[in-house]
N, C-alpha and C. Protein backbone atom coordinates (compact mmCIF):
# COMPACT_ATOMS: atom_id res chain seq x y z
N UNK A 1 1.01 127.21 -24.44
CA UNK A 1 2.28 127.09 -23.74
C UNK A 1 2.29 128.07 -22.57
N UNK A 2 2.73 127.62 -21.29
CA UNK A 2 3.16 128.70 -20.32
C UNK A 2 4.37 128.48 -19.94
N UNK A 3 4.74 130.17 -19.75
CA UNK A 3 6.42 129.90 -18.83
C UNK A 3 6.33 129.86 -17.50
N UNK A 4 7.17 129.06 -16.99
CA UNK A 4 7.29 128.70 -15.38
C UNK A 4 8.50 129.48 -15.25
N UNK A 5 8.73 129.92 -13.85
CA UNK A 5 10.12 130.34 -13.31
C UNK A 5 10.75 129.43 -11.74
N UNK A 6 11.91 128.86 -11.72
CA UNK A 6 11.71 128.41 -10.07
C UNK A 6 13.24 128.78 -9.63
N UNK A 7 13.35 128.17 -8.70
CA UNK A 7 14.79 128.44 -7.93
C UNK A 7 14.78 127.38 -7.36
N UNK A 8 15.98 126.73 -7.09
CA UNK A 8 16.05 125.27 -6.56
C UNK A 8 17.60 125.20 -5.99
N UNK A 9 17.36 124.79 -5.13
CA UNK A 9 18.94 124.15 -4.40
C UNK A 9 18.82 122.99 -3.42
N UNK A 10 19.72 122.42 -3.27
CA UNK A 10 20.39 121.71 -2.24
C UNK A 10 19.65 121.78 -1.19
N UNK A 11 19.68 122.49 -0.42
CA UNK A 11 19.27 122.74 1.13
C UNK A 11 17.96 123.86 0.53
N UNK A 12 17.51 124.26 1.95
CA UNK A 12 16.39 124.94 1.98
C UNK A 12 16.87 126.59 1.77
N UNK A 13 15.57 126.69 1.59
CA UNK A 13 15.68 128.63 1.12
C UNK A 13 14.58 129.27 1.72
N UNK A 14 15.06 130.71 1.95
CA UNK A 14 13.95 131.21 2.85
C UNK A 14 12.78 131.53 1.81
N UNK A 15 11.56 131.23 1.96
CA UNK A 15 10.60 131.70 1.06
C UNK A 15 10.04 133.31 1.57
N UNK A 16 9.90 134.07 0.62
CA UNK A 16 9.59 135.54 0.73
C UNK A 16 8.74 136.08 -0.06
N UNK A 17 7.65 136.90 0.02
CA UNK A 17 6.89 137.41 -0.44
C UNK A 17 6.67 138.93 -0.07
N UNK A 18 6.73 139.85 -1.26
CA UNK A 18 7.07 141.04 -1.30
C UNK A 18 5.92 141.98 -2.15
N UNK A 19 5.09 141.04 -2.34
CA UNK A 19 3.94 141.26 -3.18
C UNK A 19 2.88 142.64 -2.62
N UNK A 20 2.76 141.79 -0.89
CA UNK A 20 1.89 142.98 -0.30
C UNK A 20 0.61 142.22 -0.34
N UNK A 21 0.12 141.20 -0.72
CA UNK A 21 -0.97 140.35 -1.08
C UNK A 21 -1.17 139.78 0.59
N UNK A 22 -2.27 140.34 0.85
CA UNK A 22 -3.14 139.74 2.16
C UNK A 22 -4.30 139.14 2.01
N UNK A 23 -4.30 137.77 2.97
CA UNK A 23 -5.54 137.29 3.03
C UNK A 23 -6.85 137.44 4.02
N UNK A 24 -7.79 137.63 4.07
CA UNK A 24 -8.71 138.58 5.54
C UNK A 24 -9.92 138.01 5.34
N UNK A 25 -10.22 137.21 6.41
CA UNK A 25 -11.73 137.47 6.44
C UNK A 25 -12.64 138.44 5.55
N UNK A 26 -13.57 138.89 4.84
CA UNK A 26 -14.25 139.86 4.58
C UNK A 26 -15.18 140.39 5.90
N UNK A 27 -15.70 140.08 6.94
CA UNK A 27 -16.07 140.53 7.73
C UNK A 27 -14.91 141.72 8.12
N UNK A 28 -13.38 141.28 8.65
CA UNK A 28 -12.72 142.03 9.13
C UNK A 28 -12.11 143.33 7.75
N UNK A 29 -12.33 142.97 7.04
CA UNK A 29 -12.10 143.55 5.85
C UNK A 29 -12.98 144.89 6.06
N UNK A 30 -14.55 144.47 5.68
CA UNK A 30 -15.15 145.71 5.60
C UNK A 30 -15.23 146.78 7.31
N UNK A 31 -14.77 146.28 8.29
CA UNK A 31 -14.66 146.93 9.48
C UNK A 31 -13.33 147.64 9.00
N UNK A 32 -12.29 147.48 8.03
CA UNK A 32 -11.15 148.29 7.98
C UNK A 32 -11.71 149.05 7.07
N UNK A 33 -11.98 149.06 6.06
CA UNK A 33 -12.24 149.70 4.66
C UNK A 33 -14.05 149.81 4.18
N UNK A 34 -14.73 150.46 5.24
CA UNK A 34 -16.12 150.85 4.57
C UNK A 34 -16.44 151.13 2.70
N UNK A 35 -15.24 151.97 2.53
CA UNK A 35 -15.36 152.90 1.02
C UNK A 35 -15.22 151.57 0.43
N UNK A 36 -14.49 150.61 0.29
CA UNK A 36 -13.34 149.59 -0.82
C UNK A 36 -14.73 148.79 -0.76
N UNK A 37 -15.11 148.49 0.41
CA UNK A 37 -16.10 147.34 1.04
C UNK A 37 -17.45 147.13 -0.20
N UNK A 38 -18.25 148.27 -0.67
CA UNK A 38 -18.82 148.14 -0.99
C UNK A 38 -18.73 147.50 -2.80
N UNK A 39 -17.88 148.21 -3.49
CA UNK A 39 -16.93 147.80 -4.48
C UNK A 39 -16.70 146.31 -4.54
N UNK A 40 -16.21 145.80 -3.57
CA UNK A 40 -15.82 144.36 -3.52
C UNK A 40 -17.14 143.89 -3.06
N UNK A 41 -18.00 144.32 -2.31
CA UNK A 41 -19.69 144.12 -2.13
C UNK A 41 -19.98 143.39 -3.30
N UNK A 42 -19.98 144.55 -4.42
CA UNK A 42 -21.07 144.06 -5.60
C UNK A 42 -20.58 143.24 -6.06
N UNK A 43 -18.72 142.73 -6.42
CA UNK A 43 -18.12 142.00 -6.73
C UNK A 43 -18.71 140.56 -6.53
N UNK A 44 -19.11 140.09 -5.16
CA UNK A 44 -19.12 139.06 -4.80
C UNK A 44 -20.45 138.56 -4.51
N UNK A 45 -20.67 136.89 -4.53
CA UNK A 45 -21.88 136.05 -4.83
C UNK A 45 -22.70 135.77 -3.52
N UNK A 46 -21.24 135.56 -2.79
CA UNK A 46 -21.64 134.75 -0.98
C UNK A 46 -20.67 136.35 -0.68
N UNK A 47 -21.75 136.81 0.10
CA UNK A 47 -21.63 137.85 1.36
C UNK A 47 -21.47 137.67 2.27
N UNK A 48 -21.18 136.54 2.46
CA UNK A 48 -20.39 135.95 4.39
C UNK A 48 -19.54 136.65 4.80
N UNK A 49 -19.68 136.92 5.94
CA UNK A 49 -18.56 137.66 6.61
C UNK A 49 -17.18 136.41 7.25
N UNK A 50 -17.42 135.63 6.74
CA UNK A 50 -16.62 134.16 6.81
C UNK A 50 -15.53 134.18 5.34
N UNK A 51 -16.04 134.57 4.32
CA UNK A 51 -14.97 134.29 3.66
C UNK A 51 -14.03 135.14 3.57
N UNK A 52 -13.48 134.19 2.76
CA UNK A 52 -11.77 134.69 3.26
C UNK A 52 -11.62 135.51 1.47
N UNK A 53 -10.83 136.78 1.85
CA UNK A 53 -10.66 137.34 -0.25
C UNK A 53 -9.55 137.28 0.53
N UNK A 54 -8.77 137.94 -1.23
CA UNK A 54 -7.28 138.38 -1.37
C UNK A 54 -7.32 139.73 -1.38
N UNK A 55 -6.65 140.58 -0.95
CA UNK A 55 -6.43 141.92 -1.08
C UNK A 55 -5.14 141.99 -1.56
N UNK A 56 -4.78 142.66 -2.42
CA UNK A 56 -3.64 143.24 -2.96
C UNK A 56 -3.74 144.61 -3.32
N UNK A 57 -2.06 145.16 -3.13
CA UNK A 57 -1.86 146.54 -2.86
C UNK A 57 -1.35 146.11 -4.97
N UNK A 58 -1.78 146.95 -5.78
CA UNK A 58 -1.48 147.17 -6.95
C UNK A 58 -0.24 147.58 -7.32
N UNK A 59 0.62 148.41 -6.34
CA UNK A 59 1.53 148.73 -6.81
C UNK A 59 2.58 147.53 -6.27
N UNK A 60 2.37 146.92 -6.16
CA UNK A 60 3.53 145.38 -5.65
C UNK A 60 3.16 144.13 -6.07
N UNK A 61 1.98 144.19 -6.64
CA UNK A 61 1.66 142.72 -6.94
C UNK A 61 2.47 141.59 -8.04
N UNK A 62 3.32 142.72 -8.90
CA UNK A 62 4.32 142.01 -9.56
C UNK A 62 5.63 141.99 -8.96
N UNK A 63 5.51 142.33 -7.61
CA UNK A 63 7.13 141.90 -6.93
C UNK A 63 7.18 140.78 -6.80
N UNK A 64 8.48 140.21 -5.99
CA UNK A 64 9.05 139.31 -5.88
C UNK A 64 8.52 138.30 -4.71
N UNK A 65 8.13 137.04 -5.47
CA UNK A 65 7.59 136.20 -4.13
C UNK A 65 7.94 134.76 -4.50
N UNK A 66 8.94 133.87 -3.56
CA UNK A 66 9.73 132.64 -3.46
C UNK A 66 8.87 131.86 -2.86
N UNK A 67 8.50 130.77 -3.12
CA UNK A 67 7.14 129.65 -2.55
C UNK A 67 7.84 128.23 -2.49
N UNK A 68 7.71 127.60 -1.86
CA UNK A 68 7.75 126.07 -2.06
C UNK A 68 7.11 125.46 -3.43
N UNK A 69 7.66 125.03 -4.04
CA UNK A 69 6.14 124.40 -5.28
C UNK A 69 6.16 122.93 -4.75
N UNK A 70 5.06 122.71 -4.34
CA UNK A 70 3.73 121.57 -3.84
C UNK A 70 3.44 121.19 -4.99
N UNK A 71 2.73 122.06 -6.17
CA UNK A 71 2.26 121.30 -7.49
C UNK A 71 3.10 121.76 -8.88
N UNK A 72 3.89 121.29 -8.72
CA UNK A 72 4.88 121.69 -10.17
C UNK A 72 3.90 121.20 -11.92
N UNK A 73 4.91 121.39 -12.50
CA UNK A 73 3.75 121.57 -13.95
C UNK A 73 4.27 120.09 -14.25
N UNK A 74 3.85 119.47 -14.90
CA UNK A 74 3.69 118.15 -15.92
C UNK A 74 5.17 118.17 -16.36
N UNK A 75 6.24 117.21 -15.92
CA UNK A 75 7.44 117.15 -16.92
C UNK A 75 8.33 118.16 -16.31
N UNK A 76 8.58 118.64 -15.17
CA UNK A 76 9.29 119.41 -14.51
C UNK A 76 10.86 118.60 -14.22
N UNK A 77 10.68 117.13 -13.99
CA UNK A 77 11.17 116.49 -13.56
C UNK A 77 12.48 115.68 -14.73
N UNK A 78 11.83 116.01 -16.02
CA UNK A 78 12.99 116.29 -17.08
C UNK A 78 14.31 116.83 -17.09
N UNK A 79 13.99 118.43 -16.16
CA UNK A 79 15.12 119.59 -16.52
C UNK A 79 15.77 119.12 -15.20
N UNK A 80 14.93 119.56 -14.06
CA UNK A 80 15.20 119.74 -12.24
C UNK A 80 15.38 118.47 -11.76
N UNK A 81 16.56 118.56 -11.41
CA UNK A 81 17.30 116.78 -10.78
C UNK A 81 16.91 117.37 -9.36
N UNK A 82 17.11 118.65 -8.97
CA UNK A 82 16.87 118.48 -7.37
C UNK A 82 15.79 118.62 -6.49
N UNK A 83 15.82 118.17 -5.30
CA UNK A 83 14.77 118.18 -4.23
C UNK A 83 13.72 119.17 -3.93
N UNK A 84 14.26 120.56 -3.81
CA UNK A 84 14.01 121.67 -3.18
C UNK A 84 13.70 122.58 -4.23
N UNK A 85 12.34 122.15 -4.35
CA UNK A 85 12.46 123.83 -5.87
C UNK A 85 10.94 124.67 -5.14
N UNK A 86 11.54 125.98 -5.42
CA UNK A 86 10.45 126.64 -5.53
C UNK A 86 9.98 127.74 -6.57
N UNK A 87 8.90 127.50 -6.13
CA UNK A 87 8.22 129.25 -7.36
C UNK A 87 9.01 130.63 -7.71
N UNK A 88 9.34 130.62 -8.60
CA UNK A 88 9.93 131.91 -8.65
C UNK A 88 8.84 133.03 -9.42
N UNK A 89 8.62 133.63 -8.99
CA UNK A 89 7.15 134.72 -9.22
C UNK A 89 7.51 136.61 -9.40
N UNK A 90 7.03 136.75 -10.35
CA UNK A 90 7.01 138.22 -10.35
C UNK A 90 6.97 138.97 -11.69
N UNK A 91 7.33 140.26 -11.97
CA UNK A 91 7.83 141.01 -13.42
C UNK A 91 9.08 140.45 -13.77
N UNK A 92 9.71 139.63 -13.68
CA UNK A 92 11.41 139.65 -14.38
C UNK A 92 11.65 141.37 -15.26
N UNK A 93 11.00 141.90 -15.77
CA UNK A 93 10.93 142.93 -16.72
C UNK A 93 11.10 144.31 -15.54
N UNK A 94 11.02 144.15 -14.54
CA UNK A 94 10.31 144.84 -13.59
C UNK A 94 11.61 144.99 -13.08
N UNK A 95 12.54 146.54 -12.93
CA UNK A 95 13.50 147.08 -12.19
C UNK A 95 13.29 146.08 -10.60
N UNK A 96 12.19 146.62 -9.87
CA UNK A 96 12.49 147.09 -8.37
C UNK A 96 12.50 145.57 -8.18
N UNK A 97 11.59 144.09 -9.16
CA UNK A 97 11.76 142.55 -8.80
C UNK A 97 13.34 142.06 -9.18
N UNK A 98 13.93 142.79 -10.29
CA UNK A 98 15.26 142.41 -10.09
C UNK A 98 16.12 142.65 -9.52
N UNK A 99 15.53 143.72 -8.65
CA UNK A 99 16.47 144.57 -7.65
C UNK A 99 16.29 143.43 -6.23
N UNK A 100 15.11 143.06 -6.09
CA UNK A 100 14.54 142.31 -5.14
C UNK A 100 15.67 141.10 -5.17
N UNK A 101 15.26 140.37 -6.16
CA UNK A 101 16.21 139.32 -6.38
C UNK A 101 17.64 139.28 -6.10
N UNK A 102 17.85 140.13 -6.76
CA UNK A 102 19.29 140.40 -6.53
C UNK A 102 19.56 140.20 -4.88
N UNK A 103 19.12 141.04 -4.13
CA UNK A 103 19.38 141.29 -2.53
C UNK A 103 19.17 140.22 -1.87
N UNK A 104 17.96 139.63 -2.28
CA UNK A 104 17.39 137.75 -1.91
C UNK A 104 19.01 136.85 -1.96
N UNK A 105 19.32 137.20 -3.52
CA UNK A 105 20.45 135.78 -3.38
C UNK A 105 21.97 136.62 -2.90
N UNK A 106 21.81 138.07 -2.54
CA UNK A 106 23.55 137.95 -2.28
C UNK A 106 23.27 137.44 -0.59
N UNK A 107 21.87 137.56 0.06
CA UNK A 107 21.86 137.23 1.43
C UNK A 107 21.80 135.93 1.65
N UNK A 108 21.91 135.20 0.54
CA UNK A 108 22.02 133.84 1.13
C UNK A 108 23.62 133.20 1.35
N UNK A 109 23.03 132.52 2.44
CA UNK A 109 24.75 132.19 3.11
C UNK A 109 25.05 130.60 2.66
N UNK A 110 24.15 130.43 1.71
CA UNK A 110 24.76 128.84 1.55
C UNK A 110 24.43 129.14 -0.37
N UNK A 111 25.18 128.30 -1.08
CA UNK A 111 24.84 128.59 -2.76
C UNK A 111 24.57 126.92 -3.02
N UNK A 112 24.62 125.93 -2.14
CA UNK A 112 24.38 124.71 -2.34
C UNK A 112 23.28 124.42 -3.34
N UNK A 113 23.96 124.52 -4.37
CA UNK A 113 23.42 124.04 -5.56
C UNK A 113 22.44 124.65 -6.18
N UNK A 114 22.61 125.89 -5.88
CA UNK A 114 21.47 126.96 -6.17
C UNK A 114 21.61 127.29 -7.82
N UNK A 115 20.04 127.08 -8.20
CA UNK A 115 19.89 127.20 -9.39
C UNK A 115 18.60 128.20 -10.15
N UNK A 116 18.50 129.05 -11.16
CA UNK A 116 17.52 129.72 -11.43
C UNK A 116 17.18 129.32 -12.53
N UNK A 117 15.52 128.57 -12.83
CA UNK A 117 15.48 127.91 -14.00
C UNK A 117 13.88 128.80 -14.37
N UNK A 118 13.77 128.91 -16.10
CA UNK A 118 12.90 129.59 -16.53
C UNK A 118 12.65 128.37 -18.20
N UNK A 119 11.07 127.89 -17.89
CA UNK A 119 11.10 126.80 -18.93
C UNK A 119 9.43 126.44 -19.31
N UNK A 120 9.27 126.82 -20.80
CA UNK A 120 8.27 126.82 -21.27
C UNK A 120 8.13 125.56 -21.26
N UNK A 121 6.01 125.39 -21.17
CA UNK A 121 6.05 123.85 -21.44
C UNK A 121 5.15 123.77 -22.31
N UNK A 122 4.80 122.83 -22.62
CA UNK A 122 3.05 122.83 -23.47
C UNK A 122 3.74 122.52 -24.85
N UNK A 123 4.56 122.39 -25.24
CA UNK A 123 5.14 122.61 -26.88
C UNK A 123 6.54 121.33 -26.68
N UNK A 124 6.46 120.02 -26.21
CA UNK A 124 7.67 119.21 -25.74
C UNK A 124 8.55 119.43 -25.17
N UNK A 125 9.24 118.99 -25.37
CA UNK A 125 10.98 119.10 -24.97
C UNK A 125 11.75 120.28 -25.45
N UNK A 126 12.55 120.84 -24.47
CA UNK A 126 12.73 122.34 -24.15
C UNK A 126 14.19 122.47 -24.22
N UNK A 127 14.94 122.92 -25.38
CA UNK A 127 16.22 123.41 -25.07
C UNK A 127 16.36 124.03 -24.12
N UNK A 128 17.41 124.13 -23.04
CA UNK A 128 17.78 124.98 -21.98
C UNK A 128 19.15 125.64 -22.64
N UNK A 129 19.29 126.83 -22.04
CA UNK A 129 20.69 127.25 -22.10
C UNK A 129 20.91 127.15 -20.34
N UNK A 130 22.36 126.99 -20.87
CA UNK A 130 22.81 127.28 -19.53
C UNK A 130 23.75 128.41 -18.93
N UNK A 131 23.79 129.23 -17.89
CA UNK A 131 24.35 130.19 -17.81
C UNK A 131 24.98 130.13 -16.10
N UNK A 132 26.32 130.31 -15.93
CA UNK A 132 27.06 129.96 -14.83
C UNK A 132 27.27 131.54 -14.65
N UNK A 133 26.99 131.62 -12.82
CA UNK A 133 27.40 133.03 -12.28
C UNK A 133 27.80 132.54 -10.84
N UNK A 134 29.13 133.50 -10.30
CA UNK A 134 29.49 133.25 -9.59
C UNK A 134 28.88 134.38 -7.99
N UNK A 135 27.95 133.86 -7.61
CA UNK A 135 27.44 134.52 -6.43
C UNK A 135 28.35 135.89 -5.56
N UNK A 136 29.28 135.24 -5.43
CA UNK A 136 30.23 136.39 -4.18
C UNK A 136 30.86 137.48 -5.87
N UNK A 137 30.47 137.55 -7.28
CA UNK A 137 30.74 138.54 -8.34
C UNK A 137 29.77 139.10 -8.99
N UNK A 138 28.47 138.52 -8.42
CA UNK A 138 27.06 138.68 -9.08
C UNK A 138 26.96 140.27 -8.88
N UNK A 139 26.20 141.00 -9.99
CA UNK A 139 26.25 141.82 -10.54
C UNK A 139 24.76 142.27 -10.78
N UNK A 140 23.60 143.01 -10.26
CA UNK A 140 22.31 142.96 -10.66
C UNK A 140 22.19 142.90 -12.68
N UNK A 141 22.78 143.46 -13.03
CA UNK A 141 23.39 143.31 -14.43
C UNK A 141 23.21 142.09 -15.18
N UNK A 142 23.61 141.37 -14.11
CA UNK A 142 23.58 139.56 -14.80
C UNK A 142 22.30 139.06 -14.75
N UNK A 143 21.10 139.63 -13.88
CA UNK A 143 19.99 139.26 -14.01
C UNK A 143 18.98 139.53 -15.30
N UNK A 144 19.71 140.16 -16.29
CA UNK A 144 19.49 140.51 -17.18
C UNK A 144 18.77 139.34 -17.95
N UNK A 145 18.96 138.23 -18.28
CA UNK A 145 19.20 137.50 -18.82
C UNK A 145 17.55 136.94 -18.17
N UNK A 146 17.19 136.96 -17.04
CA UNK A 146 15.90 136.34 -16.88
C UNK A 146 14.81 137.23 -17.37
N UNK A 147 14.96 138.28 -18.51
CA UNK A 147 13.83 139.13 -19.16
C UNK A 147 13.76 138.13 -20.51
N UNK A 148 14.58 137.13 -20.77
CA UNK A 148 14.06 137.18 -22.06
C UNK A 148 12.50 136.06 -22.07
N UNK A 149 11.93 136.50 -23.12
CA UNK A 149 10.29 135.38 -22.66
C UNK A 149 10.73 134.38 -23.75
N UNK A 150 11.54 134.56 -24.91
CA UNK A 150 11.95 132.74 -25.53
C UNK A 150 12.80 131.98 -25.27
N UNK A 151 13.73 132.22 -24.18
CA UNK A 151 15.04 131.13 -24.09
C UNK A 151 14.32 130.93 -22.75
N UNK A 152 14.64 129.36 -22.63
CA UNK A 152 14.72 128.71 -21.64
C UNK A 152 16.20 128.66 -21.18
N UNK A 153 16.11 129.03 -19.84
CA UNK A 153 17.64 128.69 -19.13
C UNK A 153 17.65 128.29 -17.92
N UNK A 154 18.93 127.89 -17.29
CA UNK A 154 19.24 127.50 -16.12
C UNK A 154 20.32 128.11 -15.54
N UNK A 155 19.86 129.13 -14.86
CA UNK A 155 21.45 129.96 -14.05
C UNK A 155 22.26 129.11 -13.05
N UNK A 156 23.11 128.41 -12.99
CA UNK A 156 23.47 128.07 -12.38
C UNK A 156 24.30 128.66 -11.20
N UNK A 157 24.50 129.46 -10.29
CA UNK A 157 25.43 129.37 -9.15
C UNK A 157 25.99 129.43 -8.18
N UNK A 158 27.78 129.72 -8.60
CA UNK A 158 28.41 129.27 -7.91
C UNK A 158 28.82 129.74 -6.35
């Protein structure tokens, strides 16, 4: 079984990534970072200065990052009636990603149908709870509720 997390509304949403996760050439890579270079050297099969790695800064890689989802999981289409969903990614467990979150949705200027859904799959059909919050009373407090790893829910709001 894996848990998915997404966010979905009505209209569009700005996608954001807070991770710190860069993508680089390795040529331009080892011209920044000689010391790291060699490390990730032995790491790797093809030594092209053509390919492309990921670099990530460790201390952010479990922040907060909002994506379009292009390939949703098998049966998504059960829970999520709407158009516009994306990835919701990060620690949920993690102070500074719920802090993140938090600031993400009080800056949004539209709540059109904005929804926060968290839903195991692999094991059938998935009770949801549902949980209604009213945006312009939201409370980082209330994000509470996306730490737990057995309930499936759907925040709805308003």
């Amino acid at each position: 079984m894996s848990k998915y997390s997404f966010i979905v509304s009505n209209s569009l949403l700005p996608e954001i990534d807070l991770t710190g996760a860069k993508r680089m050439k390795y040529g331009d890579y080892k011209k920044l970072n000689k010391e790291s270079s060699k490390s990730i050297r032995d790491q790797l099969d093809d030594k092209d200065d053509e390919l492309v790695i990921l670099i990530m800064d460790s201390t952010k890689m479990h922040h907060l990052k909002i994506a379009i989802c292009t390939n949703p999981p098998y049966g998504l289409e059960e829970y999520i009636q709407k158009d516009i969903i994306y990835w919701l990614e990060g620690n949920s467990d993690d102070g500074i990603w719920k802090e993140q979150l938090y600031d993400y949705l009080k800056r949004l200027n539209n709540k059109d149908g904005l929804e926060i859904w968290s839903i195991w799959f692999g094991d059938g059909p998935q009770d949801i709870k549902e949980i209604k919050l009213k945006l312009s009373e939201l409370k980082i407090s209330d994000l509470e509720a996306l730490k737990s790893l057995r309930m499936n829910y759907c925040i709805k709001i308003e």
